[in-house]
Protein backbone atom coordinates (compact mmCIF):
# COMPACT_ATOMS: atom_id res chain seq x y z
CA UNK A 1 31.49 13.11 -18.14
CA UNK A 2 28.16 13.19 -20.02
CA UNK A 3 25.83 15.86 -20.58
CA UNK A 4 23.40 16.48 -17.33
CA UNK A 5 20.13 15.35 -17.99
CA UNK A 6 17.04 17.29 -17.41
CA UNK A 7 13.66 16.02 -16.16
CA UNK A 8 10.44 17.57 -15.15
CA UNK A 9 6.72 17.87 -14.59
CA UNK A 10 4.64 19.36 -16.69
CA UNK A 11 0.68 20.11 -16.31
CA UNK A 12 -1.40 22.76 -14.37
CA UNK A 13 -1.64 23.57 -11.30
CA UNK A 14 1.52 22.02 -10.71
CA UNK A 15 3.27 24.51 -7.64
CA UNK A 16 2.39 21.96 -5.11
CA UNK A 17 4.26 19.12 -6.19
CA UNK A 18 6.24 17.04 -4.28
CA UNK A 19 8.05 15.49 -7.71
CA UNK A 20 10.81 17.78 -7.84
CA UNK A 21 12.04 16.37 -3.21
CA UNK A 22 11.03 12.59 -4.44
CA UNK A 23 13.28 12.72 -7.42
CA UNK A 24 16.14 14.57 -6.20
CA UNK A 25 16.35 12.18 -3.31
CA UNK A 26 16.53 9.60 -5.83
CA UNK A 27 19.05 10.98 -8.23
CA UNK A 28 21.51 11.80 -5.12
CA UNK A 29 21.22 8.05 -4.16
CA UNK A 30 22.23 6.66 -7.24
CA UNK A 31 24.87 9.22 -8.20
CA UNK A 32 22.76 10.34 -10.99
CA UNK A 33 23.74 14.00 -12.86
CA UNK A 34 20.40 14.91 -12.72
CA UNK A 35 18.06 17.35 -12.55
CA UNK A 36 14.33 17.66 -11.98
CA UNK A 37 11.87 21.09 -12.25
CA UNK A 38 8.49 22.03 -13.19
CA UNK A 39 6.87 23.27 -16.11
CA UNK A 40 3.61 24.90 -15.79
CA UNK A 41 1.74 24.64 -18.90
CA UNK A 42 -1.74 26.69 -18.24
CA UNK A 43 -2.85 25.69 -21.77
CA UNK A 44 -2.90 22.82 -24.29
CA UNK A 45 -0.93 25.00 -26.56
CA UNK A 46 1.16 25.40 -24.07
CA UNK A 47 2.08 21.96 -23.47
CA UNK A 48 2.07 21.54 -27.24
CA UNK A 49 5.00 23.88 -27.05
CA UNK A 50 6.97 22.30 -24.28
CA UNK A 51 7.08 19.00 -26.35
CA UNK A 52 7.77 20.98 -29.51
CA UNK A 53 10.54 22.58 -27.69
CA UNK A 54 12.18 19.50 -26.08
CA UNK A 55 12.15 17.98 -30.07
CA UNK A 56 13.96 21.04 -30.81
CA UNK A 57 16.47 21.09 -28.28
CA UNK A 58 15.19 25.13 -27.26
CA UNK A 59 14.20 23.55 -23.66
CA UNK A 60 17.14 20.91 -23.33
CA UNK A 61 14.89 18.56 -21.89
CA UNK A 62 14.54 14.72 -22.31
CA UNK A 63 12.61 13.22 -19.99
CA UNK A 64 9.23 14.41 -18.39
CA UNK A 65 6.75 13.31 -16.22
CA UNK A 66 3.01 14.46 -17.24
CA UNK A 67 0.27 15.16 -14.95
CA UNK A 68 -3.55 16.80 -15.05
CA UNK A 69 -4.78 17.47 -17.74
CA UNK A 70 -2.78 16.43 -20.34
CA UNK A 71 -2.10 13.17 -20.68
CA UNK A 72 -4.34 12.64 -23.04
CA UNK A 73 -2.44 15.17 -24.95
CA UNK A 74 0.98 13.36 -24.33
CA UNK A 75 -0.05 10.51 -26.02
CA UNK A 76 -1.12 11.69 -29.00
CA UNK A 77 2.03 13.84 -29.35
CA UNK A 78 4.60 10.64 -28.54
CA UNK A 79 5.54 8.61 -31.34
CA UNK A 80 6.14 4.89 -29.80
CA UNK A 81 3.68 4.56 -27.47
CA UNK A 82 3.82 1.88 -24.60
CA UNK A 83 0.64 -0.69 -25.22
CA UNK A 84 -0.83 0.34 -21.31
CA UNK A 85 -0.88 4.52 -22.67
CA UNK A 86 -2.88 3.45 -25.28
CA UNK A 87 -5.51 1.04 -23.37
CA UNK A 88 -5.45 3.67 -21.27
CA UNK A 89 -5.60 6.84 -23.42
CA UNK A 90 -3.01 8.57 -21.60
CA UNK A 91 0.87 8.98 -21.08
CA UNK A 92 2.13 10.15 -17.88
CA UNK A 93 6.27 9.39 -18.71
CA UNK A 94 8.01 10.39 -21.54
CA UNK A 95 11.56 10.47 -22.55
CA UNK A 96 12.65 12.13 -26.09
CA UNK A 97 15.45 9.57 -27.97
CA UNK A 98 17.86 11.60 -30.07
CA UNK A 99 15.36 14.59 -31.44
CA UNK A 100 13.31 12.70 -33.64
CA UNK A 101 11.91 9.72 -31.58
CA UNK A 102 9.84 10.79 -28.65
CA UNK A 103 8.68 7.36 -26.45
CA UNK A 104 5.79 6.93 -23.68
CA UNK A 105 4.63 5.52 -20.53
CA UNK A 106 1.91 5.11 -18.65
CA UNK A 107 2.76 4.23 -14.85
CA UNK A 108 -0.32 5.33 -12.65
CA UNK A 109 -1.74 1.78 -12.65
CA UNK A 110 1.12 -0.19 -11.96
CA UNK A 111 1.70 2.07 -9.24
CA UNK A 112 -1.77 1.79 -7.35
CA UNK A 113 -1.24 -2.00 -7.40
CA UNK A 114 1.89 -1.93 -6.00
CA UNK A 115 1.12 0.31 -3.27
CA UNK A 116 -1.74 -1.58 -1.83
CA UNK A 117 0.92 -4.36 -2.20
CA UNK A 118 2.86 -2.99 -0.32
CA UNK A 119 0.73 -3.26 2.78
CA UNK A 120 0.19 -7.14 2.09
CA UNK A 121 -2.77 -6.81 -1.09
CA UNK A 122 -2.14 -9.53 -3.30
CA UNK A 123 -3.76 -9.30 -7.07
CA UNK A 124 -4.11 -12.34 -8.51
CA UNK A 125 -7.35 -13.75 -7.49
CA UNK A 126 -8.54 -10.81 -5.64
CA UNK A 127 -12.29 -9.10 -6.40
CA UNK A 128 -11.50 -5.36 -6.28
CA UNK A 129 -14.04 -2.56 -6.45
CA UNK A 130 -12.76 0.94 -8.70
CA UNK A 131 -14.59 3.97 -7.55
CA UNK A 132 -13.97 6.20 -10.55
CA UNK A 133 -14.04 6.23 -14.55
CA UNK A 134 -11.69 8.80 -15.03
CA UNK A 135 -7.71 7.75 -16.34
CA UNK A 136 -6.54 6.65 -13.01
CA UNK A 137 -9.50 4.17 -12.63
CA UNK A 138 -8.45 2.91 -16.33
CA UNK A 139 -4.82 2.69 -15.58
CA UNK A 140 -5.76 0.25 -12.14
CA UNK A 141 -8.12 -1.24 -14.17
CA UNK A 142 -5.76 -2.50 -16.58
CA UNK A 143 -2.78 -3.38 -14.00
CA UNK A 144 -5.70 -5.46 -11.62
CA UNK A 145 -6.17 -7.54 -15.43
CA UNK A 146 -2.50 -7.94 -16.04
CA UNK A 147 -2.20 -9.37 -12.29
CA UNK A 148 -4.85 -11.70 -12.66
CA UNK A 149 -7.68 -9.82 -10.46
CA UNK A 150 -10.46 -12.16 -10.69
CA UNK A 151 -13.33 -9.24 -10.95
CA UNK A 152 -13.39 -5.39 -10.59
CA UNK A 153 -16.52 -3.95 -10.18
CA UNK A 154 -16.70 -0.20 -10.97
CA UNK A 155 -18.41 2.17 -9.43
CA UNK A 156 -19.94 5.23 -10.20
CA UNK A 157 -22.65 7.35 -9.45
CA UNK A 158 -24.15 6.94 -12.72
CA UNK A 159 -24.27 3.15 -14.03
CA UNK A 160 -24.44 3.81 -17.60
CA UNK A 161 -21.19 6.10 -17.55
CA UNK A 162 -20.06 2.80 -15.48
CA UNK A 163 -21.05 0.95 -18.04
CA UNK A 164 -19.50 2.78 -21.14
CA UNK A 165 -16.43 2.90 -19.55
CA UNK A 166 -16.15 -0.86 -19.20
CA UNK A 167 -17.13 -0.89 -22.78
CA UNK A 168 -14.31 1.71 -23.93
CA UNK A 169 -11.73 -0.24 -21.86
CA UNK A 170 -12.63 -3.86 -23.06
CA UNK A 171 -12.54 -3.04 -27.15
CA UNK A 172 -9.19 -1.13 -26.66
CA UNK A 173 -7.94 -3.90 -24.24
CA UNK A 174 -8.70 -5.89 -27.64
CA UNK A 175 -7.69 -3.75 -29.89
CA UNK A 176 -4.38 -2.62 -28.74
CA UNK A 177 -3.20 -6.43 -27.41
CA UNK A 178 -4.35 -7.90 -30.61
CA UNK A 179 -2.78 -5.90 -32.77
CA UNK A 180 0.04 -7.41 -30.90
CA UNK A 181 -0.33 -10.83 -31.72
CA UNK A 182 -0.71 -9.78 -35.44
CA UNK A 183 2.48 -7.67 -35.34
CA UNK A 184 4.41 -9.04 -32.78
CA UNK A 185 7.13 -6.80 -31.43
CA UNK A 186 7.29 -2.89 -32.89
CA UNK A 187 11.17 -3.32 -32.89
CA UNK A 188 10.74 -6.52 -35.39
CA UNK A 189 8.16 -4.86 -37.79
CA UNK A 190 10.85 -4.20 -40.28
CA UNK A 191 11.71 -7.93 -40.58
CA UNK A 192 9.88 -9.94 -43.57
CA UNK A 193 8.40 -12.89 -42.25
CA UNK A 194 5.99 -14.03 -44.44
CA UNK A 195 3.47 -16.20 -41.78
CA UNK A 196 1.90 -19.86 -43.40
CA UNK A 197 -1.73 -19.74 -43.35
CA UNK A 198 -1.98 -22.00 -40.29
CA UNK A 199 -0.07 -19.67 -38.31
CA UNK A 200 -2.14 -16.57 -39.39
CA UNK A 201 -5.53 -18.54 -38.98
CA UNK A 202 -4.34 -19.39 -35.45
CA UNK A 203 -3.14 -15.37 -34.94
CA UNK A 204 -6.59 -14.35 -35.99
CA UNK A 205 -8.35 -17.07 -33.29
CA UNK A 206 -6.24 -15.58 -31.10
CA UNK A 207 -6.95 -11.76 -31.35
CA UNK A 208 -10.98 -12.89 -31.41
CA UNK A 209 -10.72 -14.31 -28.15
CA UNK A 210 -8.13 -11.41 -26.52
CA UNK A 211 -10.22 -10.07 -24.05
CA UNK A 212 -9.57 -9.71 -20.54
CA UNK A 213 -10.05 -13.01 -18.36
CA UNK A 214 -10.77 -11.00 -15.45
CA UNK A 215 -14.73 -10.37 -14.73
CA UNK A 216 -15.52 -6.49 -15.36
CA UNK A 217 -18.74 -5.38 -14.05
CA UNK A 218 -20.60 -1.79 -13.13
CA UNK A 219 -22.04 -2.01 -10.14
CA UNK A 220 -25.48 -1.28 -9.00
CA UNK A 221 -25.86 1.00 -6.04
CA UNK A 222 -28.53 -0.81 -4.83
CA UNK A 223 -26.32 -3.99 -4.76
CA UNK A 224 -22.97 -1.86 -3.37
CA UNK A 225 -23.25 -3.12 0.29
CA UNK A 226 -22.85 -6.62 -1.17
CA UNK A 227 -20.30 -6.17 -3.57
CA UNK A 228 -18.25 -4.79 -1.21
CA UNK A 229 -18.77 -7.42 1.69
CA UNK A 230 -17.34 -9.83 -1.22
CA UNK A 231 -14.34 -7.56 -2.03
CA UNK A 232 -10.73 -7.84 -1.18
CA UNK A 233 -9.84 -4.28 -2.09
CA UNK A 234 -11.02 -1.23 -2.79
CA UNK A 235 -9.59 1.92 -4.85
CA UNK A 236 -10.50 5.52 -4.92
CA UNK A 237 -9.75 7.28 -8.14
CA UNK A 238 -12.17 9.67 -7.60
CA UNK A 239 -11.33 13.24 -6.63
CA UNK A 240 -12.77 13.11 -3.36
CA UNK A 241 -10.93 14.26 -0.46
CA UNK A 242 -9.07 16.86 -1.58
CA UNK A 243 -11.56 19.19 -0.40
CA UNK A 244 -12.39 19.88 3.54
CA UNK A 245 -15.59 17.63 4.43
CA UNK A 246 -15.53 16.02 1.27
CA UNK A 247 -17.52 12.62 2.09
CA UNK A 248 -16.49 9.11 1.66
CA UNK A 249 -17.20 7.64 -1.78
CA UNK A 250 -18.84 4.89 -0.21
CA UNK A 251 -21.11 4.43 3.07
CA UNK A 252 -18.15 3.03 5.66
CA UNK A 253 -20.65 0.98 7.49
CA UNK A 254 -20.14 -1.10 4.34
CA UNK A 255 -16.32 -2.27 4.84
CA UNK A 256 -14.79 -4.68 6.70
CA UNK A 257 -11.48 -5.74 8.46
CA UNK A 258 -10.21 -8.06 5.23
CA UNK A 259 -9.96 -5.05 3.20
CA UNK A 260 -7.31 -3.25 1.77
CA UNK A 261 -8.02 0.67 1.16
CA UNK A 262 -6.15 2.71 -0.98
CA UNK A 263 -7.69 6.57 -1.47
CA UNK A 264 -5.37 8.11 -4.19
CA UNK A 265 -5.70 11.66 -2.63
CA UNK A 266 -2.61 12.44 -0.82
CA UNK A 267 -1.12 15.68 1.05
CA UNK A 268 -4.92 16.77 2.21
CA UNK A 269 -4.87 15.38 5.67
CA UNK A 270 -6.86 11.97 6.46
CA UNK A 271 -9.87 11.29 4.28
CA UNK A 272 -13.61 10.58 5.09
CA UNK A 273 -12.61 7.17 3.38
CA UNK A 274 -9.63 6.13 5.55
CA UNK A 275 -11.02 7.58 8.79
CA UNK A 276 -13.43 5.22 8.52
CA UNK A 277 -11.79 2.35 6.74
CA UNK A 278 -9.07 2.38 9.76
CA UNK A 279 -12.28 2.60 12.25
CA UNK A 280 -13.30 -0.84 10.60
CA UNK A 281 -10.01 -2.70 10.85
CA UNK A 282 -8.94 -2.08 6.79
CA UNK A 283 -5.46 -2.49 6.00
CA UNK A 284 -4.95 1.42 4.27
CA UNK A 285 -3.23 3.34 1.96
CA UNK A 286 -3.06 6.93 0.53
CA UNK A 287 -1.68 8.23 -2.61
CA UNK A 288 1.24 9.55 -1.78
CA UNK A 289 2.73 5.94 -2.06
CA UNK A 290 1.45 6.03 -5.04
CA UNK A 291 3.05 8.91 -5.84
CA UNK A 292 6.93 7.53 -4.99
CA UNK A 293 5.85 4.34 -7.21
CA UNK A 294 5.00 6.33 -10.02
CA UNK A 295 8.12 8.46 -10.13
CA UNK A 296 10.14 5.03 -8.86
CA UNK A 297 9.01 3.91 -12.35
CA UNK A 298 9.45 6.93 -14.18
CA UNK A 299 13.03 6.56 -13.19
CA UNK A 300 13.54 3.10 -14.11
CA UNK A 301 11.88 3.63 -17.44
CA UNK A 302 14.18 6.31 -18.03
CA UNK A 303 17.30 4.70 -17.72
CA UNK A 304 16.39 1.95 -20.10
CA UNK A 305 14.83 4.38 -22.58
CA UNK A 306 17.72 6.87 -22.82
CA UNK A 307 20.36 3.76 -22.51
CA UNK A 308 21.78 4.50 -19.11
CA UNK A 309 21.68 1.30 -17.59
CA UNK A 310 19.75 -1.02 -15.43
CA UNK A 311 19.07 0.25 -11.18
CA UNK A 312 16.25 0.25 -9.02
CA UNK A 313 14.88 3.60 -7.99
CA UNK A 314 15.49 3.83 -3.75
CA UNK A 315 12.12 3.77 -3.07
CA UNK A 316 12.51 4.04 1.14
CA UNK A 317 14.55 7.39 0.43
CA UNK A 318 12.01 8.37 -2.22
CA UNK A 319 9.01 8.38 0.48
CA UNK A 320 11.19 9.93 3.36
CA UNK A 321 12.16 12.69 1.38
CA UNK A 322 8.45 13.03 0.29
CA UNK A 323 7.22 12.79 4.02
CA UNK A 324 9.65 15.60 5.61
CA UNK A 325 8.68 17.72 2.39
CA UNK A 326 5.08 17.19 3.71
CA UNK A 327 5.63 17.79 7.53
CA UNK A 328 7.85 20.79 6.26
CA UNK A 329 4.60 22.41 4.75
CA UNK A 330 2.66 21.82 7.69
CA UNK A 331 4.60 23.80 9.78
């Protein structure tokens, strides 16, 4: 029998979590010798340490999930990042190969998508609205391009920081995707292939024109009523909501019943946003789907990167276990 493997969560505050009931319902369901804890880390240093520590061997640790507020910090500390972490500028999965070769993720994005999906959203095509310009609005950002959105408008309450972040996405959407083209896959780097000039003069027309196809816009405030009667879906990356008569981040009066809704608050009750997106006849979502996608994938990234095999993460069991943790704490 092989050697247990140990998971966790690190980042601060991190005592609420539900992480540790979603994964252990997972792990149980497909007989996996698991085990899954958290790791507060109240500083960068801190966290520093943790990864130090899992290189090591001190913590025994190979695979971690990484929350608020350092994913920034994850990705600079990884060694092969994942080409969506660095669009992004942030790694939320990582899983240490050997002790020498530490790998990342970024899942948050591919995870919002999916949940609205899963109450009948469909991407390609759609016109979706981001209220945010934090990580989680760059991470949905970048999975709404990869499924063909056909415009996201972001909001925020100050254009130009709308603006700038559209900017910062679009020339490390470039950068990042490009460099692809010109180095084709990391694992191959080693191999000497010497391209003709044709080929290289057609890589280098291709990495010019590597933007995204879908239409990114900020959006005016002035023009939000519109923008929205035109939208398909709408996301809330924004922090609102987790505190008691926190507002909606947009007037409700402005949605309508073709929506889909997803707030990416979860375990604070109903939001000012849903309460009112329900009231007009949205299809909704909170984030505690999300939540079970993201650690779904987590999984699944796992047991490719530390060579365990190929199975799908039980989802289903995944939320149950996540909703009785949550009734649980209510009582």
């Amino acid at each position: 029998m092989g050697k247990r493997i140990r998971a966790g969560l690190a980042g601060y505050p991190i005592d609420h979590s539900l992480s540790p009931c979603i994964h252990s319902a997972a792990y149980q369901e497909l007989g996996l010798d698991w085990s899954y804890e958290l790791f507060p880390c109240v500083s960068e240093i801190g966290f520093s340490q943790l990864l130090a520590d899992m290189r090591s061997g001190k913590e025994n640790v190979v695979a971690l999930n990484v929350t608020t507020p350092y994913k920034q910090k994850a990705l600079q500390l990884c060694d092969s990042p994942d080409p969506e972490s660095e669009v992004i500028g942030g790694a939320n999965v990582l899983a240490l190969i050997g002790s020498d070769l530490m790998i990342c993720h970024n899942t948050d994005g591919q995870a919002a998508v999916r949940s609205l999906c899963e109450i009948g959203f469909e991407p390609d095509g759609a016109d979706v609205v981001i209220c945010g310009t934090g990580p989680v609005a760059a991470a949905a950002l970048l999975a709404l391009v990869q499924a063909n959105a056909a415009t996201v408008g972001i909001l925020s309450r100050d254009r130009d920081k709308a603006e700038q972040f559209i900017m910062n996405f679009e020339l490390m959407y470039q950068r990042v995707f490009s460099s692809q083209l010109m180095c084709g896959d990391p694992i191959a780097k080693g191999s000497l292939i010497v391209p003709s000039s044709l080929d290289l003069a057609d890589k280098m027309q291709d990495c010019a024109s590597h933007r995204p196809q879908t239409q990114i816009f900020a959006i005016d405030l002035g023009n939000l009523a519109a923008v929205l009667r035109e939208s398909t879906a709408l996301i809330d990356a924004t922090p609102l909501g987790m505190q008691a008569g926190d507002p909606s981040v947009v007037p409700v009066g402005f949605l309508h019943p073709d929506m889909f809704v997803l707030d990416t608050v979860y375990a604070h009750g109903e939001t000012a946003l849903l309460a009112g997106a329900r009231a007009a006849g949205c299809r909704t979502i909170d984030g505690l789907a999300m939540l079970v996608e993201q650690a779904a994938s987590s999984i699944e990234h796992w047991l490719v990167d530390l060579e365990k095999g190929h199975m799908t993460a039980p989802r289903d069991k995944m939320l149950a276990a996540a909703a009785a943790e949550l009734k649980a704490r209510a009582v």
